[in-house]
PDB file of N, CA and C in Angstrom:
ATOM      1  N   UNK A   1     110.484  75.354  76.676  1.00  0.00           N
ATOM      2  CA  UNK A   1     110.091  76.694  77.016  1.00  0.00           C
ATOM      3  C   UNK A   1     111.044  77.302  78.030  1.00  0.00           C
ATOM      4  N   UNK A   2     111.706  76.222  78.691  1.00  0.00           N
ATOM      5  CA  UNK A   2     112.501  76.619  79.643  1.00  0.00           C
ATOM      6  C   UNK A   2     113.480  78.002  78.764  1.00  0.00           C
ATOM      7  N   UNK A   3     114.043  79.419  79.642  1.00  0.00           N
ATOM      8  CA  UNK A   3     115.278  80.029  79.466  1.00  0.00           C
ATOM      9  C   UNK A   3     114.138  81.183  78.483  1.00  0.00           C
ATOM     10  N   UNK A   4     112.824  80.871  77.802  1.00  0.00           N
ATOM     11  CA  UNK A   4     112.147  81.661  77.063  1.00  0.00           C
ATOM     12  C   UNK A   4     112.552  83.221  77.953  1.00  0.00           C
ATOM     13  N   UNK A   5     112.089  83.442  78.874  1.00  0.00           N
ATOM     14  CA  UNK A   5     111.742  84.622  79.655  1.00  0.00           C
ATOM     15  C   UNK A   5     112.964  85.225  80.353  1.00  0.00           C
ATOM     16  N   UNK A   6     114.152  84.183  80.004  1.00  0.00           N
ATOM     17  CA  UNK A   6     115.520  84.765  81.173  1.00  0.00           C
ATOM     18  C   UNK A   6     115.999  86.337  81.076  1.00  0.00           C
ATOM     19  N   UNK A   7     115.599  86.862  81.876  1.00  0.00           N
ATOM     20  CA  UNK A   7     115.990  88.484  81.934  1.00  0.00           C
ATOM     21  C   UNK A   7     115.512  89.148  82.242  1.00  0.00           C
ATOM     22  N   UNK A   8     113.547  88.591  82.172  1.00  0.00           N
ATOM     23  CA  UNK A   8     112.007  89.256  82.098  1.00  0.00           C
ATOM     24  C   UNK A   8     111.662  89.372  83.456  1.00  0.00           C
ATOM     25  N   UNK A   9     110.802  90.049  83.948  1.00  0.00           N
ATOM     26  CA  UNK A   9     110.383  90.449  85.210  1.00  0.00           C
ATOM     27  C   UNK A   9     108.734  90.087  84.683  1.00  0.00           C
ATOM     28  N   UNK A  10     107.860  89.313  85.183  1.00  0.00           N
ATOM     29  CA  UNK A  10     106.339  89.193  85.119  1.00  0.00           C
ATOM     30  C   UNK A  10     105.565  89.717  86.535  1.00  0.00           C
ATOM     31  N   UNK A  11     104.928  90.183  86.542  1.00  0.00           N
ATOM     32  CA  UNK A  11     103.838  90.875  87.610  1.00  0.00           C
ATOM     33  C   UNK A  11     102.637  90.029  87.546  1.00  0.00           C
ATOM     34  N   UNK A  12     102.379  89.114  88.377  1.00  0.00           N
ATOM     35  CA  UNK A  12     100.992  88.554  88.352  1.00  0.00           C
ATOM     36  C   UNK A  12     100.293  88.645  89.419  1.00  0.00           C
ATOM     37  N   UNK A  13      99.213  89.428  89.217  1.00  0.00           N
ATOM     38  CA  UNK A  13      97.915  89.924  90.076  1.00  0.00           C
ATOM     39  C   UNK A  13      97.294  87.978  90.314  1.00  0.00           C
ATOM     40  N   UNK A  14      96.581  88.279  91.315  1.00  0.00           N
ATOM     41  CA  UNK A  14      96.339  86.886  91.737  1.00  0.00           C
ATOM     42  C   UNK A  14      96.482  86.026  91.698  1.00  0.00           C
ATOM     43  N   UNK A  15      98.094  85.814  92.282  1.00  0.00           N
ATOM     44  CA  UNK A  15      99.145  84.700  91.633  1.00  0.00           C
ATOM     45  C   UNK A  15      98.904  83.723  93.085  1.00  0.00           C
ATOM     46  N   UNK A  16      97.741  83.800  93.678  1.00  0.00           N
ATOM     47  CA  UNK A  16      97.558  82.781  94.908  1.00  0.00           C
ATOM     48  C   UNK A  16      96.875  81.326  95.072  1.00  0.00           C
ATOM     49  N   UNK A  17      95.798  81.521  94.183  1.00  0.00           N
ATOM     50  CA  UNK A  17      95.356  80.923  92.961  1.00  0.00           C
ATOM     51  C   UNK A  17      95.224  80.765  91.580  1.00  0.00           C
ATOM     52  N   UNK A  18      94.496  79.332  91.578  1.00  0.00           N
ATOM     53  CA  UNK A  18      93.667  79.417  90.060  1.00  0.00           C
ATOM     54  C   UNK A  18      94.530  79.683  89.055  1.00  0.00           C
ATOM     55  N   UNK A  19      94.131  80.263  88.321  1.00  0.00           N
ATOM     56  CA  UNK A  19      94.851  80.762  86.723  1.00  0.00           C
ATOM     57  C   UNK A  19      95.866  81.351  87.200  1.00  0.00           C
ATOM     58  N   UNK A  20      95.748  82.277  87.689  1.00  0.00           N
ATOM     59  CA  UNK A  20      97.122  83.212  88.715  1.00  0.00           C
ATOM     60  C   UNK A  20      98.258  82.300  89.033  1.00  0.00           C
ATOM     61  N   UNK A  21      98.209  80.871  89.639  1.00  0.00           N
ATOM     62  CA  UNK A  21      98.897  80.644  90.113  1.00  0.00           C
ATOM     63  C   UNK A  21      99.505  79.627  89.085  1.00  0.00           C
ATOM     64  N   UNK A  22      98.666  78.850  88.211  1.00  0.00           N
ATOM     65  CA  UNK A  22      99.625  78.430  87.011  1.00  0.00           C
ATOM     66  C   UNK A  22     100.114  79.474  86.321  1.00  0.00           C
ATOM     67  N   UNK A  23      99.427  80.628  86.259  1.00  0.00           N
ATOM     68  CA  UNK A  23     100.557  81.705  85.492  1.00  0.00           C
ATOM     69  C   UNK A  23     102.090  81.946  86.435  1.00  0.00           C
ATOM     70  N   UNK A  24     101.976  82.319  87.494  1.00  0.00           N
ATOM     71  CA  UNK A  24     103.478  82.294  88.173  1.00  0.00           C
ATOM     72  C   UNK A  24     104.282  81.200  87.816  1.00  0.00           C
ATOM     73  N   UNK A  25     103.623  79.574  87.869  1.00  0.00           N
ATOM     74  CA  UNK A  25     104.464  78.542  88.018  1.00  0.00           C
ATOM     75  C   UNK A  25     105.058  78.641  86.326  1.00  0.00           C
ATOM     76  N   UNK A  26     104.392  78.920  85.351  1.00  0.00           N
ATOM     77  CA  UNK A  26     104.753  78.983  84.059  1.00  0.00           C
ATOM     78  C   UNK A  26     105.453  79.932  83.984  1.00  0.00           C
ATOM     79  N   UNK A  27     105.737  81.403  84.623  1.00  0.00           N
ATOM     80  CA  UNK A  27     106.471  82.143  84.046  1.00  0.00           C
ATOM     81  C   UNK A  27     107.820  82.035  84.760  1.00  0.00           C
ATOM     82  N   UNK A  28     107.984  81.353  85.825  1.00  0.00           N
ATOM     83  CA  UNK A  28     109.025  80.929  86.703  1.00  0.00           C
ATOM     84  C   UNK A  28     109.581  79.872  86.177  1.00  0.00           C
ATOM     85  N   UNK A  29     108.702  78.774  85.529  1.00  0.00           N
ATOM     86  CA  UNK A  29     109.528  77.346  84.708  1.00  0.00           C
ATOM     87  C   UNK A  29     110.241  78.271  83.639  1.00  0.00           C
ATOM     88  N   UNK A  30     109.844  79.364  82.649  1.00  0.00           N
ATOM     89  CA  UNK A  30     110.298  80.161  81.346  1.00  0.00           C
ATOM     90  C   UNK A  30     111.302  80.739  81.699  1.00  0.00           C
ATOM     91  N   UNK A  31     111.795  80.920  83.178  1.00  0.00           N
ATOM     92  CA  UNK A  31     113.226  81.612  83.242  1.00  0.00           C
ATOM     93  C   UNK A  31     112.698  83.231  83.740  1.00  0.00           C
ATOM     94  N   UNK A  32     111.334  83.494  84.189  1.00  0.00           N
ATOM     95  CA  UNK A  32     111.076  84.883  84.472  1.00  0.00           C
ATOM     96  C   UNK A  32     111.619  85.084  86.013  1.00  0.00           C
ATOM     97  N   UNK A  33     111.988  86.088  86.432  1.00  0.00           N
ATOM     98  CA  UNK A  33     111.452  86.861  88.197  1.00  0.00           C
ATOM     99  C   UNK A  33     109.868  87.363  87.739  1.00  0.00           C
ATOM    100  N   UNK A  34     109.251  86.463  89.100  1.00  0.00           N
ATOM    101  CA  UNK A  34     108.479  86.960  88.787  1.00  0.00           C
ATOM    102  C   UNK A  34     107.850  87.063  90.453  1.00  0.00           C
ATOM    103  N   UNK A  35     107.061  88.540  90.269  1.00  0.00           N
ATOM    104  CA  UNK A  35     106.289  89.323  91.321  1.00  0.00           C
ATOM    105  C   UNK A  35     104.924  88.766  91.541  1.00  0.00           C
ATOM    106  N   UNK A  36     104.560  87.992  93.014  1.00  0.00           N
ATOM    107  CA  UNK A  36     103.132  87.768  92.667  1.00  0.00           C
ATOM    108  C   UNK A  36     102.376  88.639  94.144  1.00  0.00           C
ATOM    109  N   UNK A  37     101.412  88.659  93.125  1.00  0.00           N
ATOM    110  CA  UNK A  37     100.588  89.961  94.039  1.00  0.00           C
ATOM    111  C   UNK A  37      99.069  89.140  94.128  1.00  0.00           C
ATOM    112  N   UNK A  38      98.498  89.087  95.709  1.00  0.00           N
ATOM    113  CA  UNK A  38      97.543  88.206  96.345  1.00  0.00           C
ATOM    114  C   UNK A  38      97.277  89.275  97.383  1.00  0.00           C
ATOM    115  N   UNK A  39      95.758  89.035  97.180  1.00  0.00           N
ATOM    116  CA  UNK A  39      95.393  89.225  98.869  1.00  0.00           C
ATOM    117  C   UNK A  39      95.873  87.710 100.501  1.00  0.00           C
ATOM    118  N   UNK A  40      96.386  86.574  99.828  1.00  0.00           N
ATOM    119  CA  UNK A  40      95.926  85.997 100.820  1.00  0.00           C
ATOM    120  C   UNK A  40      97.945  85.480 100.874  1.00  0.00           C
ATOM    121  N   UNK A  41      98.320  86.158 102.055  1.00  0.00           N
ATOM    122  CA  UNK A  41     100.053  85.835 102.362  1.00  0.00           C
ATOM    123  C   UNK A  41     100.182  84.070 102.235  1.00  0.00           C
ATOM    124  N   UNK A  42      99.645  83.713 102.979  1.00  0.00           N
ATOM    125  CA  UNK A  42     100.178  82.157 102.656  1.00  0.00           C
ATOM    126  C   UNK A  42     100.206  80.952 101.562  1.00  0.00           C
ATOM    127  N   UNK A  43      99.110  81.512 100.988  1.00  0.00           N
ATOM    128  CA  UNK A  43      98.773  80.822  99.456  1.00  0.00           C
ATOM    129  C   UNK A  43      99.810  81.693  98.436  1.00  0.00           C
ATOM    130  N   UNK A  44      99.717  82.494  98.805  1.00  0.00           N
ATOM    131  CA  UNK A  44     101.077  83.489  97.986  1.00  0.00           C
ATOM    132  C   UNK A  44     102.413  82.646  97.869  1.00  0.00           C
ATOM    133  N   UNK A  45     102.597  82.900  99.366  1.00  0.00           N
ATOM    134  CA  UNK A  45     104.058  82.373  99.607  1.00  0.00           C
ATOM    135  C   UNK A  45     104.270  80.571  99.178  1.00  0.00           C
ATOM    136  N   UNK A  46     103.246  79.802  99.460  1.00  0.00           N
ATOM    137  CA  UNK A  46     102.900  78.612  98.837  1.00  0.00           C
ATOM    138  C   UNK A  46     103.382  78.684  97.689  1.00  0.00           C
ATOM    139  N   UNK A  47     103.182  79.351  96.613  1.00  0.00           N
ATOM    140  CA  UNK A  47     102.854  79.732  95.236  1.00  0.00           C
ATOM    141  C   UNK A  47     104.050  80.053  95.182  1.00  0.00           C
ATOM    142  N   UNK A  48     104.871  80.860  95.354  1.00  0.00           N
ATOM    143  CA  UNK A  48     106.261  81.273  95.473  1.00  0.00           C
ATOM    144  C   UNK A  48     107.421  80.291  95.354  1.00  0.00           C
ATOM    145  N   UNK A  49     107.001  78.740  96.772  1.00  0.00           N
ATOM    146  CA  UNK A  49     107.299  78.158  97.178  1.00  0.00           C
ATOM    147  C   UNK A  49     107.869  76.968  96.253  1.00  0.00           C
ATOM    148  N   UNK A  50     106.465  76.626  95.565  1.00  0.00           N
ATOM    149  CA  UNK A  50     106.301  75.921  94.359  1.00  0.00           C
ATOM    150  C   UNK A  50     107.079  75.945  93.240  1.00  0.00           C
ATOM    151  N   UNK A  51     107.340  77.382  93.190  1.00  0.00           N
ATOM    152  CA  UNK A  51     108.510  78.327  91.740  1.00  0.00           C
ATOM    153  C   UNK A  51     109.444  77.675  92.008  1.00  0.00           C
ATOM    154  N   UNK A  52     110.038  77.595  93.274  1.00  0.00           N
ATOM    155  CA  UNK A  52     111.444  77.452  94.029  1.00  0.00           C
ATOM    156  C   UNK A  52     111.687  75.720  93.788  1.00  0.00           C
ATOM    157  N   UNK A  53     110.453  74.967  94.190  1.00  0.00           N
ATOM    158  CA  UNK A  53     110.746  73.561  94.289  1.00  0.00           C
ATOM    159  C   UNK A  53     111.155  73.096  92.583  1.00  0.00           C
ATOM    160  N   UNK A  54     110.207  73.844  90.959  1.00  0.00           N
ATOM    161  CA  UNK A  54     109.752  73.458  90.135  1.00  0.00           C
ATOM    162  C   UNK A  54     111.214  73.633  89.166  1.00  0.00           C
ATOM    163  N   UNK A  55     112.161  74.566  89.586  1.00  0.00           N
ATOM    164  CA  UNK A  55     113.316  74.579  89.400  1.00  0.00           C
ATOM    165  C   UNK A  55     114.420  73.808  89.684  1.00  0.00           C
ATOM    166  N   UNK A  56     114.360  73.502  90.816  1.00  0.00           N
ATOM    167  CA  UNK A  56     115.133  72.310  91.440  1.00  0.00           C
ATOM    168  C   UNK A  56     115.920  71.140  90.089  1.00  0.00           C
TER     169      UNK A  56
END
């Protein structure tokens, strides 16, 4: 699946958790940028964090 999304921009609304947050980690393994939008900054940035390590 990897490179699926390379070019794509994804927007995920409650990407801090839960479903939200396997959706970021999946659209970030597919090759997306992707925007995550949370009420809660640190579980966000966690979540962000995760994108960054899952690439590695």
């Amino acid at each position: 699946m990897a490179g699926e999304f390379d070019g794509k921009v994804a927007i995920v609304t409650g990407g801090s958790s839960g479903i939200g947050k396997a959706t970021v980690i999946a659209f970030g393994k597919a090759g997306a940028k992707v925007v995550v939008a949370a009420r809660r900054d640190s579980e966000g940035e966690e979540t962000v964090n995760l994108i960054d390590l899952s690439l590695i």
